[in-house]
N, C-alpha and C. Protein backbone atom coordinates (compact mmCIF):
# COMPACT_ATOMS: atom_id res chain seq x y z
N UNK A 1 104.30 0.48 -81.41
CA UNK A 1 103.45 -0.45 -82.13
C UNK A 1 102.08 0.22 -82.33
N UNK A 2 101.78 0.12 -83.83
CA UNK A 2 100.22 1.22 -84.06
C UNK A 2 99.25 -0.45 -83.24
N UNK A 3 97.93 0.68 -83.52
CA UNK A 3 97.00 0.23 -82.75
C UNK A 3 96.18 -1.21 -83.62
N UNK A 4 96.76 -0.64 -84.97
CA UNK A 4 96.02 -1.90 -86.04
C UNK A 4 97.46 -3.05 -85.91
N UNK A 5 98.77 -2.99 -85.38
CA UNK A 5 99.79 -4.42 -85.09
C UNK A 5 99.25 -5.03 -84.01
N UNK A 6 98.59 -3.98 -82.84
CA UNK A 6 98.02 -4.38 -81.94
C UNK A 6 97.17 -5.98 -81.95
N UNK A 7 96.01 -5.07 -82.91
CA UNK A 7 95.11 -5.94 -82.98
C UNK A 7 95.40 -7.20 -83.60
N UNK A 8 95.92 -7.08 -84.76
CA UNK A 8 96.18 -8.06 -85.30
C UNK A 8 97.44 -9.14 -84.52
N UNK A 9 97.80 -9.21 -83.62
CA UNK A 9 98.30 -9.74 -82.74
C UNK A 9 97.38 -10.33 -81.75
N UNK A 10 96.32 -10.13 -81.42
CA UNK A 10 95.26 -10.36 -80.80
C UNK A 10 94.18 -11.42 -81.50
N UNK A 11 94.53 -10.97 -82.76
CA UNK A 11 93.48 -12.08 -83.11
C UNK A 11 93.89 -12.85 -83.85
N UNK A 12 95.59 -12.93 -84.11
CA UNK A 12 96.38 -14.12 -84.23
C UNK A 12 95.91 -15.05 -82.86
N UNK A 13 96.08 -14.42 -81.61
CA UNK A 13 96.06 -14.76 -80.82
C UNK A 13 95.41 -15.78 -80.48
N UNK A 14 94.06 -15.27 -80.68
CA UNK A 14 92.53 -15.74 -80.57
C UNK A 14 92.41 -16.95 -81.76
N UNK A 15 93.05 -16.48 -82.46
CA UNK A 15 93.18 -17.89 -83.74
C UNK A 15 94.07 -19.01 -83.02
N UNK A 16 94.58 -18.99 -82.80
CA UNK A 16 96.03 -19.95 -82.15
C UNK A 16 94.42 -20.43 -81.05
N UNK A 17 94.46 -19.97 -80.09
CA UNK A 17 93.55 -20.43 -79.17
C UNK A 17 92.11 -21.71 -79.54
N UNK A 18 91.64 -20.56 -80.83
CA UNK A 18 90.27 -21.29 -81.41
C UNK A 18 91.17 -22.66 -82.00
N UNK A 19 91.93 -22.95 -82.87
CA UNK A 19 92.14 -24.20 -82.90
C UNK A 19 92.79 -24.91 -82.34
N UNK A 20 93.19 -24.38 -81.23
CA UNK A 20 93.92 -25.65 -79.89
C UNK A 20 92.28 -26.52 -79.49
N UNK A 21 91.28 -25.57 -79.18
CA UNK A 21 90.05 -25.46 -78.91
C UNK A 21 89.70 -26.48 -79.54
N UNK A 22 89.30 -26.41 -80.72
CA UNK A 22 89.26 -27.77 -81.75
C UNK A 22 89.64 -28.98 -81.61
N UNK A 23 90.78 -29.02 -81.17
CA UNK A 23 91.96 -29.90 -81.45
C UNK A 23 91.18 -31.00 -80.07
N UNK A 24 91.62 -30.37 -79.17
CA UNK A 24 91.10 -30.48 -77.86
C UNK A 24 89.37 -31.26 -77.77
N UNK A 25 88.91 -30.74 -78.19
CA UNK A 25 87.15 -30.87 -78.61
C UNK A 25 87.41 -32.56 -79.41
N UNK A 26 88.18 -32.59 -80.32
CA UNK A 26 87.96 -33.57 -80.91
C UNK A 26 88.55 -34.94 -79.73
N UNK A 27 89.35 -34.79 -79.84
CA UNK A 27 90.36 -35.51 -78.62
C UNK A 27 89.49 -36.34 -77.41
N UNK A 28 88.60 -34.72 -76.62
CA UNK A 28 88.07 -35.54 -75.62
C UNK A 28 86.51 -35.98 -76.11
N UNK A 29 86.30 -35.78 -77.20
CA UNK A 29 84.79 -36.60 -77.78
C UNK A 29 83.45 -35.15 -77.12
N UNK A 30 84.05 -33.75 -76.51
CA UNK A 30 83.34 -33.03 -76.43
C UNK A 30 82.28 -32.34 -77.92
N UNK A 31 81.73 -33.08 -78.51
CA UNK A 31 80.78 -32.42 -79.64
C UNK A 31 80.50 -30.90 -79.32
N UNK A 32 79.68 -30.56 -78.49
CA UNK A 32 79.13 -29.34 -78.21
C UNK A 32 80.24 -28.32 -78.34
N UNK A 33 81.16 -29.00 -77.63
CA UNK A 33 82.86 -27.58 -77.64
C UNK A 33 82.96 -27.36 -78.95
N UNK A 34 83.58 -28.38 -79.84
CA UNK A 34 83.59 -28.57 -81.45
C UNK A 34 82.96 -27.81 -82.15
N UNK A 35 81.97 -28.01 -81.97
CA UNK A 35 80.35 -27.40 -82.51
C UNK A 35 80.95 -25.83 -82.55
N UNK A 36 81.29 -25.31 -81.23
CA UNK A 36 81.16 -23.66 -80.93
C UNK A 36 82.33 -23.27 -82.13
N UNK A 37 83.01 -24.02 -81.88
CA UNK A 37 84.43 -23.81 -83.03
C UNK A 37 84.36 -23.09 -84.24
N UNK A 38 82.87 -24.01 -84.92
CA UNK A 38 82.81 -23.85 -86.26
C UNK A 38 81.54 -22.46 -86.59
N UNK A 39 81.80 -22.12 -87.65
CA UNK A 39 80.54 -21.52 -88.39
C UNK A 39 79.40 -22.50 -88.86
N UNK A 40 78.20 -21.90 -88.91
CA UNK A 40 77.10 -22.99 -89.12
C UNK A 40 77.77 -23.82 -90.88
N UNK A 41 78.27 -22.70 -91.38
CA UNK A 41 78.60 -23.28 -92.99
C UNK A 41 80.00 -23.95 -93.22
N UNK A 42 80.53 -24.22 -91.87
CA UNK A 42 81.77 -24.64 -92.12
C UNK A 42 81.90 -25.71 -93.48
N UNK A 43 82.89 -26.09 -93.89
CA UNK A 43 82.86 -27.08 -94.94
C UNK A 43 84.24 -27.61 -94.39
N UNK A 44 84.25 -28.83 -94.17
CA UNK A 44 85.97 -29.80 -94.20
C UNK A 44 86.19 -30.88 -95.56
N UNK A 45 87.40 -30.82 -95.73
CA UNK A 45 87.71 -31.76 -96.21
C UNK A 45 89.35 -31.87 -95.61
N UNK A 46 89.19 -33.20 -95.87
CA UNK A 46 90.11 -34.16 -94.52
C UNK A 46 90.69 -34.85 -95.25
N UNK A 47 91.99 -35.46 -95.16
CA UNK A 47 92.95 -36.51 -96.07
C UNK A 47 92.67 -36.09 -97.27
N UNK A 48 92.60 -34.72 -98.59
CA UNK A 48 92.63 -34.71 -99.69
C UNK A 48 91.08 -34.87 -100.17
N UNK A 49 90.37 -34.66 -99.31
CA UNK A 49 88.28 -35.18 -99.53
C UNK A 49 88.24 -36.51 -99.16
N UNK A 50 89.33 -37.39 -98.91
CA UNK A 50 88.29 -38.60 -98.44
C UNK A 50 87.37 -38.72 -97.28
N UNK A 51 87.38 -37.56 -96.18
CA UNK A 51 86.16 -37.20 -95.58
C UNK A 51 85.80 -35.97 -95.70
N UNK A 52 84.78 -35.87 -96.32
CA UNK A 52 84.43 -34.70 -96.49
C UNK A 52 82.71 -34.02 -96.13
N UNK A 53 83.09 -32.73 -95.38
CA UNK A 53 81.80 -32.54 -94.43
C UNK A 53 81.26 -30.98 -95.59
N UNK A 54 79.83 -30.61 -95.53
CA UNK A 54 79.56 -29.64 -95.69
C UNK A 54 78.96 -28.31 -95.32
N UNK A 55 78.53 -28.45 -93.95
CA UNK A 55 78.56 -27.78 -92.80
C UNK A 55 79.06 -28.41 -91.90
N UNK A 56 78.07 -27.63 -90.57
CA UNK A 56 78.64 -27.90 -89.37
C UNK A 56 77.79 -29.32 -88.62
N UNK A 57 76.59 -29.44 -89.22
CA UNK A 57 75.93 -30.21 -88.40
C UNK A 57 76.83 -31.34 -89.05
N UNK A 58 76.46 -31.71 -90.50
CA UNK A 58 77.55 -33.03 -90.69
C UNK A 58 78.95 -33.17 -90.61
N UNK A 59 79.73 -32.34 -90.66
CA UNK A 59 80.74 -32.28 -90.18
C UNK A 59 81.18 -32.98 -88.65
N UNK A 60 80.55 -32.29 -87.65
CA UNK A 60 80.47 -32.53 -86.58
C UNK A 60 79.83 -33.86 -86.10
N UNK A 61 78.14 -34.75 -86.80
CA UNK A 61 78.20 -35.76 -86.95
C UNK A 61 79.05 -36.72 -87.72
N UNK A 62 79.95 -36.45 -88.40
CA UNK A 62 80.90 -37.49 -88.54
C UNK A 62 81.88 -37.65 -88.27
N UNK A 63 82.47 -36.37 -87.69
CA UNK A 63 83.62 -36.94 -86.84
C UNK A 63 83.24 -37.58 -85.37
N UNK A 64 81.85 -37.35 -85.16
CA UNK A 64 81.62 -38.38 -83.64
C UNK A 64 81.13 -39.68 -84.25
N UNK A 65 80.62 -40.15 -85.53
CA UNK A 65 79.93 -41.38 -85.92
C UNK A 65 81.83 -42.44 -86.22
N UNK A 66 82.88 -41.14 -86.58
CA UNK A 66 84.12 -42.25 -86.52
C UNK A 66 84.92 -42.30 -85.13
N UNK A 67 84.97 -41.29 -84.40
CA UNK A 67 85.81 -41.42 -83.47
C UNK A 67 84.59 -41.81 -81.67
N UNK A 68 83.21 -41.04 -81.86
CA UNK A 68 82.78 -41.65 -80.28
C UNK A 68 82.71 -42.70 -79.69
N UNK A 69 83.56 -43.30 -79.29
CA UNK A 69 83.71 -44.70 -78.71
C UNK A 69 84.90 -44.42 -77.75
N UNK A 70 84.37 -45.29 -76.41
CA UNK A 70 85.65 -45.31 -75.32
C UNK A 70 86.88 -45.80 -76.33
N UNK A 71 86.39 -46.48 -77.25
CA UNK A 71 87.53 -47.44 -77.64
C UNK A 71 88.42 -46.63 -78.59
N UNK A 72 87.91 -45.83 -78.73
CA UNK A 72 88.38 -44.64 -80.18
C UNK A 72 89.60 -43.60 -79.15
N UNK A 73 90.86 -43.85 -79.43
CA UNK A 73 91.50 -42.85 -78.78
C UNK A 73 92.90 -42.01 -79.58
N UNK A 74 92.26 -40.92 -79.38
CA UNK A 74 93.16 -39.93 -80.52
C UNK A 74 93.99 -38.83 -79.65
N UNK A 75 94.92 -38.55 -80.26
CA UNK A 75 96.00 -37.12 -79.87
C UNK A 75 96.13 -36.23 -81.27
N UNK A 76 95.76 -35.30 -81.72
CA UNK A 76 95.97 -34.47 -82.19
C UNK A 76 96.46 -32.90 -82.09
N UNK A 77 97.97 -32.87 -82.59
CA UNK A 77 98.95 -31.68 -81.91
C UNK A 77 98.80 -30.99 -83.62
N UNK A 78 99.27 -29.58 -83.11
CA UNK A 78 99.18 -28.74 -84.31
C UNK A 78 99.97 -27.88 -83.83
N UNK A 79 101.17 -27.55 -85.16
CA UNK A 79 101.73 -26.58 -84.26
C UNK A 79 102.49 -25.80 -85.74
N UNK A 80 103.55 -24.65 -85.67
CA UNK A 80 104.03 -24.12 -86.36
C UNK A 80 103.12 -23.27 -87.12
N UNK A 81 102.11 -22.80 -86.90
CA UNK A 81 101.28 -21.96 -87.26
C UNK A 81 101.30 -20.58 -88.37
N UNK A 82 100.65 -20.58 -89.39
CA UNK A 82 100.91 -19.27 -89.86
C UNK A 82 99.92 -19.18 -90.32
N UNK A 83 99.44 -17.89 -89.76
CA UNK A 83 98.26 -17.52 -89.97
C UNK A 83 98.38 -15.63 -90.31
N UNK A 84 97.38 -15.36 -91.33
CA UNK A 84 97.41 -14.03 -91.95
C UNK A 84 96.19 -13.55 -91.82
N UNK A 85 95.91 -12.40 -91.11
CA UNK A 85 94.80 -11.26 -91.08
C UNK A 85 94.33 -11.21 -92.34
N UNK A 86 93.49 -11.30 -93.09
CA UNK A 86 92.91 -10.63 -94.60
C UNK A 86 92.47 -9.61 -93.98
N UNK A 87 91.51 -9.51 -93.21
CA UNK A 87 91.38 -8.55 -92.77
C UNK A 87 90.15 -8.17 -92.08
N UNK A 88 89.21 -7.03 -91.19
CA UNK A 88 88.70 -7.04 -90.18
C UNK A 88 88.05 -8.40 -89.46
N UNK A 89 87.17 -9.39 -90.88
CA UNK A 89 86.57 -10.49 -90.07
C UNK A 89 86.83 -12.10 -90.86
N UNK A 90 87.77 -11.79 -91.93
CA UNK A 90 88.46 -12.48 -92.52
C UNK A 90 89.93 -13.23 -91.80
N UNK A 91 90.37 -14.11 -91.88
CA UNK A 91 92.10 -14.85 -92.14
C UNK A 91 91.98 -16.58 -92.33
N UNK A 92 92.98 -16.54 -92.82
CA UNK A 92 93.84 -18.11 -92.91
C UNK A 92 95.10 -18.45 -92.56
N UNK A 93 95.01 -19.69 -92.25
CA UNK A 93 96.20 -20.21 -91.31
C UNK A 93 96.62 -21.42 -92.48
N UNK A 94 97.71 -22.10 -91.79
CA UNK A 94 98.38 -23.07 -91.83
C UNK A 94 98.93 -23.89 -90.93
N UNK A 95 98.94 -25.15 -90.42
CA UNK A 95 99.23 -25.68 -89.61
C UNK A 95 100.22 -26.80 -89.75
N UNK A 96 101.28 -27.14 -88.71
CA UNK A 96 101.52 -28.69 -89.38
C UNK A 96 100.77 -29.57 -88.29
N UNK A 97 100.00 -30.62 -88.41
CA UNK A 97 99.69 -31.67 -87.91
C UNK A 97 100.48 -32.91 -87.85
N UNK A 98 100.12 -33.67 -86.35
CA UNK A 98 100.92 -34.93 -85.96
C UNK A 98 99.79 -35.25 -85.57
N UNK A 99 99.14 -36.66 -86.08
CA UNK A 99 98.22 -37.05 -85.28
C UNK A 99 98.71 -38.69 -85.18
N UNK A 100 98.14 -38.93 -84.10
CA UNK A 100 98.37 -40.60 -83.20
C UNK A 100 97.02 -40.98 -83.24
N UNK A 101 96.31 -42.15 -83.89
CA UNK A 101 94.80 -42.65 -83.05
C UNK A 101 95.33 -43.88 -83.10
N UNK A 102 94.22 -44.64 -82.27
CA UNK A 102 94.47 -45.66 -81.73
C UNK A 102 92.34 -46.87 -81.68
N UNK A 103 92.89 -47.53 -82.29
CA UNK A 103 91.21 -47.58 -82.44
C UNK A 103 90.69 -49.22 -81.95
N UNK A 104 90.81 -49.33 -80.49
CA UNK A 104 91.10 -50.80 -79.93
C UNK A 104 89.90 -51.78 -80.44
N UNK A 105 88.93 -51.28 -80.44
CA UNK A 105 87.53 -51.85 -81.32
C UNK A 105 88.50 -52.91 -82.41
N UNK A 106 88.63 -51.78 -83.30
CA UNK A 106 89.43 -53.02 -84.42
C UNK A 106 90.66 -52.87 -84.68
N UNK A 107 91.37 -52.74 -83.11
CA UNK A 107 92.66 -53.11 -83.13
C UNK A 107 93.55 -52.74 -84.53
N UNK A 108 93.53 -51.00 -84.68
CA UNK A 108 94.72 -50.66 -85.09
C UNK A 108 95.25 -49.13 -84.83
N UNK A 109 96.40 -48.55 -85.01
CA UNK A 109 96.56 -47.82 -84.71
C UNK A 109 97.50 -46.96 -85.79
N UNK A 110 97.35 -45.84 -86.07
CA UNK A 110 97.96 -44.53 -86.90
C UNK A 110 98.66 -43.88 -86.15
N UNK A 111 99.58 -43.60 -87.10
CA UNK A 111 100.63 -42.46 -87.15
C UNK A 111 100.58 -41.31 -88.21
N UNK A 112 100.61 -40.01 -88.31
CA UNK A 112 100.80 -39.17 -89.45
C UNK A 112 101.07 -37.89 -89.11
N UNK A 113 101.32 -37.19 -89.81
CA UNK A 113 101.00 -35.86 -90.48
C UNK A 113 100.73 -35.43 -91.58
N UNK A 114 100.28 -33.94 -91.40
CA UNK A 114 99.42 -33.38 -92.60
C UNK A 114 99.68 -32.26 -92.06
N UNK A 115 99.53 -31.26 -93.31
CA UNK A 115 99.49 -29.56 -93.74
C UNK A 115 98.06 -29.25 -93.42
N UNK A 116 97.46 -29.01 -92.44
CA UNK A 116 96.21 -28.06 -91.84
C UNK A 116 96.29 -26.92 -93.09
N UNK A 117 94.83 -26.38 -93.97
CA UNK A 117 94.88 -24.90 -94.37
C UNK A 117 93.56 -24.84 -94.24
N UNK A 118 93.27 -23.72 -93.14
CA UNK A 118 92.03 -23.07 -92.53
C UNK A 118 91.31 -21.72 -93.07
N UNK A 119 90.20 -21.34 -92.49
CA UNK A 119 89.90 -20.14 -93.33
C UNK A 119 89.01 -19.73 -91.90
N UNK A 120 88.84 -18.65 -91.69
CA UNK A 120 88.37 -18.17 -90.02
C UNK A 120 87.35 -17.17 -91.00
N UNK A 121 86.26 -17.06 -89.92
CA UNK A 121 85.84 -15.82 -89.76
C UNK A 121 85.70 -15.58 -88.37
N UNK A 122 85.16 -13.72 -88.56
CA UNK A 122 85.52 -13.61 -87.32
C UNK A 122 83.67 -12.76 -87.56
N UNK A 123 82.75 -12.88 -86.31
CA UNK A 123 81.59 -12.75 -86.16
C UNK A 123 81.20 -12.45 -84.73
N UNK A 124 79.85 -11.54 -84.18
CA UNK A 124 79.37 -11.61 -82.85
C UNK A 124 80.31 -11.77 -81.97
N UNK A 125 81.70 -10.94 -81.94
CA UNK A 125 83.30 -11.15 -81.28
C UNK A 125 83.70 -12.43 -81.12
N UNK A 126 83.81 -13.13 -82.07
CA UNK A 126 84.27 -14.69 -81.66
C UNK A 126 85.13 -14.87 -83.41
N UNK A 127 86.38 -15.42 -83.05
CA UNK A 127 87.05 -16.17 -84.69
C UNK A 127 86.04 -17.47 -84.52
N UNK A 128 85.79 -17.93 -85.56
CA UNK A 128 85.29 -19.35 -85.96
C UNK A 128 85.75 -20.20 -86.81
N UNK A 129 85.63 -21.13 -87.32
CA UNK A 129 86.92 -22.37 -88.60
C UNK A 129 85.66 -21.96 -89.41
N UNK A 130 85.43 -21.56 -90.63
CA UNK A 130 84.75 -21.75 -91.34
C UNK A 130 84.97 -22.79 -92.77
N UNK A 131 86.52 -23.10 -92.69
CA UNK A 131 86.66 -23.84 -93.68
C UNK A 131 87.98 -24.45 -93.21
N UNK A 132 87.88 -25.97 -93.39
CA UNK A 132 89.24 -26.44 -92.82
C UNK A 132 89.59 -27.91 -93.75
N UNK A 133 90.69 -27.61 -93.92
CA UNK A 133 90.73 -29.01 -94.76
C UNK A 133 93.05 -29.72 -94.53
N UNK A 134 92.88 -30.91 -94.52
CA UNK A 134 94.47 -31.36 -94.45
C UNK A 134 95.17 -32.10 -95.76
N UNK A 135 96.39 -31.91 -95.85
CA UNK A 135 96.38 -32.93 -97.25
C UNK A 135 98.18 -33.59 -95.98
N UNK A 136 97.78 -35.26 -96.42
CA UNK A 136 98.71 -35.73 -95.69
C UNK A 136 100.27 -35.56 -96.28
N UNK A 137 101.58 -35.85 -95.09
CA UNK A 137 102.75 -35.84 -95.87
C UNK A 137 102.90 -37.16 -95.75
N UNK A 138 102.45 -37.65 -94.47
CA UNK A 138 102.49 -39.26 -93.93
C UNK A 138 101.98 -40.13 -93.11
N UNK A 139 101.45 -41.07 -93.95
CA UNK A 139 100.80 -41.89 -92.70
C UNK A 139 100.89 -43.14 -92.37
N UNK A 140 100.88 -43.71 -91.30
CA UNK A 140 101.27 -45.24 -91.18
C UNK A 140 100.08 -45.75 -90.62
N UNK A 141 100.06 -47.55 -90.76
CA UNK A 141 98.69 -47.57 -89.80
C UNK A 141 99.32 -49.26 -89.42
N UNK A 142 99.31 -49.16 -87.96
CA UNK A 142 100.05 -50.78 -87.72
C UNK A 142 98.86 -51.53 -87.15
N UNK A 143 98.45 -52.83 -87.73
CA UNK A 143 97.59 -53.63 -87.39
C UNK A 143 98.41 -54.89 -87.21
N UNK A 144 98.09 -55.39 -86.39
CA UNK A 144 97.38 -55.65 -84.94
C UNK A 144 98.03 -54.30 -84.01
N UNK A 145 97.44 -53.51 -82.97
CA UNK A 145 98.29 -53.12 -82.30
C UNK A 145 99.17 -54.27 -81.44
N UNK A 146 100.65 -53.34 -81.58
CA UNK A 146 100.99 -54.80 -81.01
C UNK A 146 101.19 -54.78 -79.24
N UNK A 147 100.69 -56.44 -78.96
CA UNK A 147 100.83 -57.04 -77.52
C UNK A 147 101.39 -56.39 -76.65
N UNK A 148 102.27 -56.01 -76.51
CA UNK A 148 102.96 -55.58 -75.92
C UNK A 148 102.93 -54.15 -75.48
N UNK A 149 101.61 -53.02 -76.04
CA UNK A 149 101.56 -51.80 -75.95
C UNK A 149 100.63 -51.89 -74.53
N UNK A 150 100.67 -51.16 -73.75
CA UNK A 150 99.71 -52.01 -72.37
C UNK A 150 99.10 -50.22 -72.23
N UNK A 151 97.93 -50.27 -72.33
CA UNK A 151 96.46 -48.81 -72.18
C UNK A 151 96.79 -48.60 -70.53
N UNK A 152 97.58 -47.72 -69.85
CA UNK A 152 97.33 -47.63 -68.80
C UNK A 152 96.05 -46.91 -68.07
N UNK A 153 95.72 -46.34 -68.71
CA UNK A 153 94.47 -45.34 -68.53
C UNK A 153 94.01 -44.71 -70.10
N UNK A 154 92.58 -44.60 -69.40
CA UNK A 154 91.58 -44.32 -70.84
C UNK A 154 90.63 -43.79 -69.94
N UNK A 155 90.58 -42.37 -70.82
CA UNK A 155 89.30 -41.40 -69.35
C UNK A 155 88.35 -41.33 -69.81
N UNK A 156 87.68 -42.32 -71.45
CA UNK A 156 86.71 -42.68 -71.29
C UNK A 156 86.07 -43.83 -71.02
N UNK A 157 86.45 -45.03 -70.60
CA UNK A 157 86.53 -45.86 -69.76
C UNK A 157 86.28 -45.37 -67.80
N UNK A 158 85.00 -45.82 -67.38
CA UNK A 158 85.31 -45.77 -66.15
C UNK A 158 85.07 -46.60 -65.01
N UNK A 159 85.94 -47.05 -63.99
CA UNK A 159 86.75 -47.87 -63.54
C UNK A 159 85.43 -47.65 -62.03
């Protein structure tokens, strides 16, 4: 294996990692983790632009102005990954997304997926999301959650 399959195995690597990182960040309401994720110029667009960020500071303030609340509780998995080197500080990925939220405030809760397509750079030895956006395949959203679903634990809630 030359020394350039090497690398580029490595910073597949490091890509796979940086958006578990993300994923994770959003999940537990860590902003600051999130934050490191991105490039200052990141740009998102989310569901096709219906949220849509243009750096990092708003970006990052609006996904905590919809989801920071004990009451706000999300799982977001990503997986099947393909992601391509362009090359030294360049790549893009692809993801499939499953996401679950659950939003007890006003009692409702989602189901979906969506096609993740990312754009990395890579800077000061770190990959970063510099551009990330999803377009959905499906989504459900059941209101009322129903009665019968019982929250055994919520770790932002504390007891």
């Amino acid at each position: 294996m030359s020394q350039n399959s090497l690398e580029t195995l490595f910073a597949i690597e490091a890509i796979k990692k940086l958006k578990y990182t993300y994923l994770r960040a959003v999940d537990t309401h860590d902003w600051a983790l999130l934050e490191s994720t991105l490039t200052e110029d990141c740009s998102a667009r989310y569901d096709g632009g219906k949220y849509s960020f243009d750096d990092r500071k708003q970006l990052v303030s609006g996904l905590k102005g919809h989801m920071d609340s004990p009451q706000v509780l999300t799982m977001h998995n990503c997986h099947h990954p393909e992601i391509d080197i362009i090359d030294g500080s360049t790549a893009s990925g692809k993801w499939y997304l499953q996401d679950l939220v659950f939003n007890k405030e006003q009692n409702w809760m989602l189901f979906g997926t969506a096609i993740y397509t990312d754009h990395y750079r890579y800077s000061e030895g770190e990959w970063r999301i510099c551009h990330t956006e999803y377009e959905r395949i499906m989504e459900t959203i059941n209101a009322p959650i129903p009665s019968t679903l019982s929250f055994t634990h919520n770790m932002f809630e504390k007891k």
